[in-house]
Protein backbone atom coordinates (compact mmCIF):
# COMPACT_ATOMS: atom_id res chain seq x y z
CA UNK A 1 0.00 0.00 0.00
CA UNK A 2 1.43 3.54 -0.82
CA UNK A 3 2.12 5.86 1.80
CA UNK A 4 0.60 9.18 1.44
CA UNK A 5 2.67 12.50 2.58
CA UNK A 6 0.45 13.84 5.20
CA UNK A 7 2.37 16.79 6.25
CA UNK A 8 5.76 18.07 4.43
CA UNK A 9 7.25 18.88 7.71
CA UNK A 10 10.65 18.75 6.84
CA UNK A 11 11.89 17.35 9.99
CA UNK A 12 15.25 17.70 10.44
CA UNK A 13 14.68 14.49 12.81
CA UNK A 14 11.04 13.84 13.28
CA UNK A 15 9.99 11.42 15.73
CA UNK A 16 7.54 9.83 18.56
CA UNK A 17 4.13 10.32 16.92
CA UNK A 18 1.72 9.94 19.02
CA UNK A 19 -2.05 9.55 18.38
CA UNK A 20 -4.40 11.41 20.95
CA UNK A 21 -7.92 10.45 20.99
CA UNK A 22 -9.19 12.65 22.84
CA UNK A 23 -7.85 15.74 20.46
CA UNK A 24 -8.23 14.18 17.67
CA UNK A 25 -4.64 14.66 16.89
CA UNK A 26 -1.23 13.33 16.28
CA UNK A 27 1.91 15.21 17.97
CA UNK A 28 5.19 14.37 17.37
CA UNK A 29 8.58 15.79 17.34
CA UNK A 30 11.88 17.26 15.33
CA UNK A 31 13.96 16.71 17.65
CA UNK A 32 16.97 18.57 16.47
CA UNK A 33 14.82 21.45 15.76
CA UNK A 34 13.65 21.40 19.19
CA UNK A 35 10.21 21.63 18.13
CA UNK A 36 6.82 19.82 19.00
CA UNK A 37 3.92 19.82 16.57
CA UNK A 38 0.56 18.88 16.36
CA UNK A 39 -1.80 17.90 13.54
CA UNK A 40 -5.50 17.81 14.30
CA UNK A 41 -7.79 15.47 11.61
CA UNK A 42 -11.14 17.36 11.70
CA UNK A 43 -9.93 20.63 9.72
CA UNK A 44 -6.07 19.53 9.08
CA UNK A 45 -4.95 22.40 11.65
CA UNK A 46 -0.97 22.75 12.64
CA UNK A 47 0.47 23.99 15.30
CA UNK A 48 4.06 23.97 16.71
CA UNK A 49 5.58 24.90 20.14
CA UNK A 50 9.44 25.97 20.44
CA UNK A 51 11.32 24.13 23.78
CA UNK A 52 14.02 25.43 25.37
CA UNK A 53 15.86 21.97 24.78
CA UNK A 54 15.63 19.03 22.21
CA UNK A 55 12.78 16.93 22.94
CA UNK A 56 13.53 13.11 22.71
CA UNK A 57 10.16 11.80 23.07
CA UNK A 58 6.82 12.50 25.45
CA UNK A 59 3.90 11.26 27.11
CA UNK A 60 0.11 12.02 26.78
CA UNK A 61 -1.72 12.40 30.47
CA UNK A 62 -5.27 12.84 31.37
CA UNK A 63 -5.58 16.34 30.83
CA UNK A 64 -4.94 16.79 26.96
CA UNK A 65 -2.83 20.11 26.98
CA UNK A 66 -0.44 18.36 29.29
CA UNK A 67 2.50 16.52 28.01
CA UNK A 68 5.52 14.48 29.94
CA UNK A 69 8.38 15.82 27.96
CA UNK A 70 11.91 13.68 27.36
CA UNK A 71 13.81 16.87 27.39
CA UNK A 72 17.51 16.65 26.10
CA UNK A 73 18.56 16.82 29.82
CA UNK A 74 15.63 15.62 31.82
CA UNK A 75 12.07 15.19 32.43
CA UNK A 76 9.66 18.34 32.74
CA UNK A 77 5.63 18.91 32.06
CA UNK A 78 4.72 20.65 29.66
CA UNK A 79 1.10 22.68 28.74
CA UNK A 80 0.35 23.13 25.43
CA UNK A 81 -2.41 26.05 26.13
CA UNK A 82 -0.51 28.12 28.20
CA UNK A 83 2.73 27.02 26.91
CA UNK A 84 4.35 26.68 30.10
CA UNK A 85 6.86 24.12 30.84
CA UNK A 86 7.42 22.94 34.94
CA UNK A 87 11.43 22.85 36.23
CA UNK A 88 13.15 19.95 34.59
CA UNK A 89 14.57 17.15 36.45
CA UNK A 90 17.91 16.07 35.20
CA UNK A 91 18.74 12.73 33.59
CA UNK A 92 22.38 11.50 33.46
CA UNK A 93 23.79 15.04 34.40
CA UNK A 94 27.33 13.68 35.00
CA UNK A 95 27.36 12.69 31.48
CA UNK A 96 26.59 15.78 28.88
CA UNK A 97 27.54 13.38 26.02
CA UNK A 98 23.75 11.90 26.51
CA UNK A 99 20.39 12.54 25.69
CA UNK A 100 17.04 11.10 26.22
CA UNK A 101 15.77 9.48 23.08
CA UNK A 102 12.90 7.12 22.61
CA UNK A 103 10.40 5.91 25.11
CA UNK A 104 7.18 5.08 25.57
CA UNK A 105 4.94 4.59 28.50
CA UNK A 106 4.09 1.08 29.54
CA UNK A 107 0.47 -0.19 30.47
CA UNK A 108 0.57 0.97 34.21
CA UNK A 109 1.27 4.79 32.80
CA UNK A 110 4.93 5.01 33.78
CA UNK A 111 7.30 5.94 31.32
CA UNK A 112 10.13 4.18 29.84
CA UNK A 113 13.08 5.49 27.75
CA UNK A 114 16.19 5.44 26.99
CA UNK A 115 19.59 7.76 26.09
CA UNK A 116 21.52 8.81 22.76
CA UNK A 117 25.14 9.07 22.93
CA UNK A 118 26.19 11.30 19.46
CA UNK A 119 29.16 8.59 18.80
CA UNK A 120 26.52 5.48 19.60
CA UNK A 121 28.99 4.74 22.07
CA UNK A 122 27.13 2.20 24.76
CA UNK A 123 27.17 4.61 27.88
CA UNK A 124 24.00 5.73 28.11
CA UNK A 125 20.69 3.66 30.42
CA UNK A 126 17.29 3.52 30.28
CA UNK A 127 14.76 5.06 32.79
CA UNK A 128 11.74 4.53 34.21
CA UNK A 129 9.73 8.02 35.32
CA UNK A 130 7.02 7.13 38.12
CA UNK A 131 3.41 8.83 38.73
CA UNK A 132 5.29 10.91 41.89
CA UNK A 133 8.32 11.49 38.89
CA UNK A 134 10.47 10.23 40.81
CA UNK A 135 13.36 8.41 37.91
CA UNK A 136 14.47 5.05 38.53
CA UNK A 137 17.39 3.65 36.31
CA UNK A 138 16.65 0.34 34.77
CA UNK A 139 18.71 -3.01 34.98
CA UNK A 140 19.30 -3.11 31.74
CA UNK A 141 22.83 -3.22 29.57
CA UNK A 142 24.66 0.18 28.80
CA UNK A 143 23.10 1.35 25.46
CA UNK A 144 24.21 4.18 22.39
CA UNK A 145 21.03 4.93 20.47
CA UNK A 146 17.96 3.48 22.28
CA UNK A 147 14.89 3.16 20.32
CA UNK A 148 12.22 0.92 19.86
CA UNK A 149 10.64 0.64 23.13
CA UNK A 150 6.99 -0.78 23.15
CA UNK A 151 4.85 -2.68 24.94
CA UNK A 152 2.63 -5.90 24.31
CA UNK A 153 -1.17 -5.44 24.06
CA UNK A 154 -1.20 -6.82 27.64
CA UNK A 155 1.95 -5.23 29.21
CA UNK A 156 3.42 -8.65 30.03
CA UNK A 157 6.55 -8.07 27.29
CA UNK A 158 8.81 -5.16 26.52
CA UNK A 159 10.17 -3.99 23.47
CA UNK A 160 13.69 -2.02 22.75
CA UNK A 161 16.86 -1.93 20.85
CA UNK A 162 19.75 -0.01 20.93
CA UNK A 163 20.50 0.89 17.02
CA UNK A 164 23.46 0.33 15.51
CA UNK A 165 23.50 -3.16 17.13
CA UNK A 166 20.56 -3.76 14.52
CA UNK A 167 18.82 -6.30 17.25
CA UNK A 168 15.47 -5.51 18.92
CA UNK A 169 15.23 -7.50 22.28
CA UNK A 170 12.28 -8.23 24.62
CA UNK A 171 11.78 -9.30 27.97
CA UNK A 172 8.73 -9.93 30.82
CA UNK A 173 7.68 -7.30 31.99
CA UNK A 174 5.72 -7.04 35.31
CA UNK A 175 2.84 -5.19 35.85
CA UNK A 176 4.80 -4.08 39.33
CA UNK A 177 8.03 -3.18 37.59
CA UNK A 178 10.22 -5.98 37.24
CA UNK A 179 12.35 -7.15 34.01
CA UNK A 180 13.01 -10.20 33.01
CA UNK A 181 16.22 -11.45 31.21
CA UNK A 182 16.39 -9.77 28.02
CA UNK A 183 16.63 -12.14 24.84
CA UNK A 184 16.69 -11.23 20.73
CA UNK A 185 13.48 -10.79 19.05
CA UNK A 186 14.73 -9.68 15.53
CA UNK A 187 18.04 -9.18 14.01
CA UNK A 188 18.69 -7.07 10.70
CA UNK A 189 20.91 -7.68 8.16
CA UNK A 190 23.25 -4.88 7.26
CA UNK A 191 21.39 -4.04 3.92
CA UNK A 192 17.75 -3.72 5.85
CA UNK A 193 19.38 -0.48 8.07
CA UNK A 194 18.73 -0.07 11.61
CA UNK A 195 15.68 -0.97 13.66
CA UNK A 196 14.51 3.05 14.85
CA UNK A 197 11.06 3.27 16.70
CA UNK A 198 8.24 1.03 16.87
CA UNK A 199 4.51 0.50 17.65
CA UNK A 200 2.26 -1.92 18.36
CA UNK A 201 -1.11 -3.05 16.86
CA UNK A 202 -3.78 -4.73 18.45
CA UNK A 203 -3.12 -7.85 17.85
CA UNK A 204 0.42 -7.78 19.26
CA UNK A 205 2.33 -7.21 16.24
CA UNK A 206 5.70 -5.08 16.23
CA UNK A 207 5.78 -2.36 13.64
CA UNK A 208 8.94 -1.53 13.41
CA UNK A 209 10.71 1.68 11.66
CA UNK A 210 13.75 0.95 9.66
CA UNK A 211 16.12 4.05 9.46
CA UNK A 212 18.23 4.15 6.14
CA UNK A 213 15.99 0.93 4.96
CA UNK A 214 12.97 3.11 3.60
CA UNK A 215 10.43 1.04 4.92
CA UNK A 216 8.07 0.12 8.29
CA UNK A 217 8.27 -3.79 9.10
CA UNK A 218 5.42 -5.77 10.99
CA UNK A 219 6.69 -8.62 12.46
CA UNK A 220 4.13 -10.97 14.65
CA UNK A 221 4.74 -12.16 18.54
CA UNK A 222 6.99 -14.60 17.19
CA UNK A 223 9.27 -12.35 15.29
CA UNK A 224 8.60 -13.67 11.95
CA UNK A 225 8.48 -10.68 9.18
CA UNK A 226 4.33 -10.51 8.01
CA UNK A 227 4.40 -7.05 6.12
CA UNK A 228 6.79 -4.66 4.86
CA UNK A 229 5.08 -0.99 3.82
CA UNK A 230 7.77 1.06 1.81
CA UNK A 231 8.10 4.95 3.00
CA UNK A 232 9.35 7.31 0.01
CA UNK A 233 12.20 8.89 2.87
CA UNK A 234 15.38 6.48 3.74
CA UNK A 235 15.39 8.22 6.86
CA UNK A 236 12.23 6.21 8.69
CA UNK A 237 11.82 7.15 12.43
CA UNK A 238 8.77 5.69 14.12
CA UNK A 239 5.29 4.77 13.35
CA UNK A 240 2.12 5.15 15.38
CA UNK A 241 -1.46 4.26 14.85
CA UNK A 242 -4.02 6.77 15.18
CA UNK A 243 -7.29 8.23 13.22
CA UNK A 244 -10.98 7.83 14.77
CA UNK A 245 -10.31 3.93 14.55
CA UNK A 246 -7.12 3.82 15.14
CA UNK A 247 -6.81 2.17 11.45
CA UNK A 248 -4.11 4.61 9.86
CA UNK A 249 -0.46 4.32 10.54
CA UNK A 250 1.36 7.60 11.24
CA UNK A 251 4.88 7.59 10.20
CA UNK A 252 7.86 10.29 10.78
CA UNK A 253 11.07 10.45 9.20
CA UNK A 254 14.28 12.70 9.06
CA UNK A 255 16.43 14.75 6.42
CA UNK A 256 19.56 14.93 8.64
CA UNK A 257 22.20 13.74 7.05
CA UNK A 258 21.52 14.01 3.47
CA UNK A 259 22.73 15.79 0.97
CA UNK A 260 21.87 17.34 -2.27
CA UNK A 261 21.77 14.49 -4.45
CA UNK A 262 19.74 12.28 -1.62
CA UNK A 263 16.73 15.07 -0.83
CA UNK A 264 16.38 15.65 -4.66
CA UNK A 265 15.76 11.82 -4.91
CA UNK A 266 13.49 11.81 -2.20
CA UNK A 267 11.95 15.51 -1.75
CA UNK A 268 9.48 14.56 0.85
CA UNK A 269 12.40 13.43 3.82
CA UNK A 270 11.41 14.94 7.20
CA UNK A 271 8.03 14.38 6.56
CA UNK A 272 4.83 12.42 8.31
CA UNK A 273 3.30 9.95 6.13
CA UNK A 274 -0.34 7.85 6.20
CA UNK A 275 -0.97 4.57 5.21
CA UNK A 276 -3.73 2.24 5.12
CA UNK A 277 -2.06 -0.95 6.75
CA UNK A 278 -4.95 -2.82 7.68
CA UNK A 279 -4.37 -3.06 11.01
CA UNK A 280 -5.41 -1.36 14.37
CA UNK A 281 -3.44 -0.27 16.94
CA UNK A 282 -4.26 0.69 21.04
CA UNK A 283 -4.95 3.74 22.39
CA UNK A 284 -2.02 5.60 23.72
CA UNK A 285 -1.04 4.97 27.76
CA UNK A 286 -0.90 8.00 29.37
CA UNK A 287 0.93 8.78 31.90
CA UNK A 288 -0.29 8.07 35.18
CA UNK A 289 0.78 11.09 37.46
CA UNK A 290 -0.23 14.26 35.61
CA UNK A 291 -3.56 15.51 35.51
């Protein structure tokens, strides 16, 4: 099915769409333009809000003009209506080489990500952010680029990567917080690219976002590839269902990187995409201890 450019944002590194039902809306982020946007599906409305830092990735809560925010250097709330944005708490401060980068919350409403080192060297964590916000690092190994975190339909398995090792692992998860061992789920060959962000439909299935392959993969519980959906951008970032039945699949993507020759080949990099796939997704967790 072709994938249909839904907004020519030009993203220098668009990512973390999120669907929110309740707007009728899909945010997501360019996160080297430090920017957070919004498209709403009733009259095809835009709207962007500048942050003081890069924003990795975010969290609906209950009240829709407040957002968790995965701030460059920590976590802070965020209202979209007033556009005011609570003191951040700081993530990894002894280490300025890191970043938060992906996350996602998890089906009890806390949220889960992970950090970006610039040289994908493996010395970033990943964190857990509680309804009080208190931050608890998780047991998990040392990671570069961490992406892909998701959760199962029923919150019993958890989903991540870190990049450039081209390997998405799961584990149990436990609805009171603890991890199992974690063990491979997929593995890319070098010409596929790297595994980048990922969703889940409703019947389990991975979607998963392959950056410099051009395409969003759906692979089933046991890992086995059951769609491929090519993206006219090399550059794929994340996908996320959405739309009044959750049907469509939302996809961002990045121009970073490319140079003349690549963005006249593919003019529409950095933008969101829609596609048809067939599938539903869940609604969004939000995060449990915001109002």
């Amino acid at each position: 099915m072709n994938a249909a450019l839904l907004v020519d944002a030009r993203a220098r590194l668009g990512e973390c769409p999120l669907w929110c039902e309740q707007a009728g809306a899909l945010y997501w982020t360019d996160i080297e333009s430090a920017t957070l946007s919004r498209w709403r599906e009733r009259d095809d409305k835009l709207r962007h809000w500048t942050l003081p830092e890069r924003v990795g990735c975010f969290a609906l809560c209950e009240r829709p003009s407040t957002l968790l925010l995965g701030l460059a250097s920590g976590i802070a709330l965020f209202d979209t209506d007033s556009e005011t944005l609570s003191p951040i708490r700081p993530v990894e401060a002894g280490n300025p080489e890191t970043r938060i980068n992906d996350g996602r919350c998890d089906r009890q409403g806390r949220l889960v990500f992970g950090m970006f080192n610039p040289k994908e060297a493996a010395v970033g964590h990943f964190y857990r952010v509680h309804p009080d916000l208190a931050i608890e690092r998780l047991p998990l190994p040392p990671v570069g680029v961490a992406n892909s975190i998701a959760f199962s339909p029923d919150g019993s398995t958890m989903y991540f990567t870190d990049s450039p090792t081209r390997t998405i692992q799961c584990l149990d998860y436990a609805a009171d917080g603890r991890l199992g061992a974690p063990r491979p789920f997929v593995r890319l060959a070098a010409h596929e690219g790297f595994p980048d962000g990922s969703a889940i439909d409703a019947e389990g299935g991975l979607w998963s976002a392959q950056w410099q392959g051009g395409c969003v993969v759906r692979y089933d519980v046991q890992g086995a590839q059951t769609h491929r959906f090519e993206i006219p951008a090399s550059q794929v970032t994340c996908p996320a269902f959405g739309g009044a039945m959750l049907n469509r699949l939302f996809v961002t993507t990045a121009r970073t990187g490319l140079g003349a020759a690549a963005l006249q080949s593919e003019p529409a990099a950095g933008g969101v995409f829609a596609l048809e796939s067939g599938f539903c997704g869940l609604p969004e967790p939000r995060f449990a201890g915001a109002p």
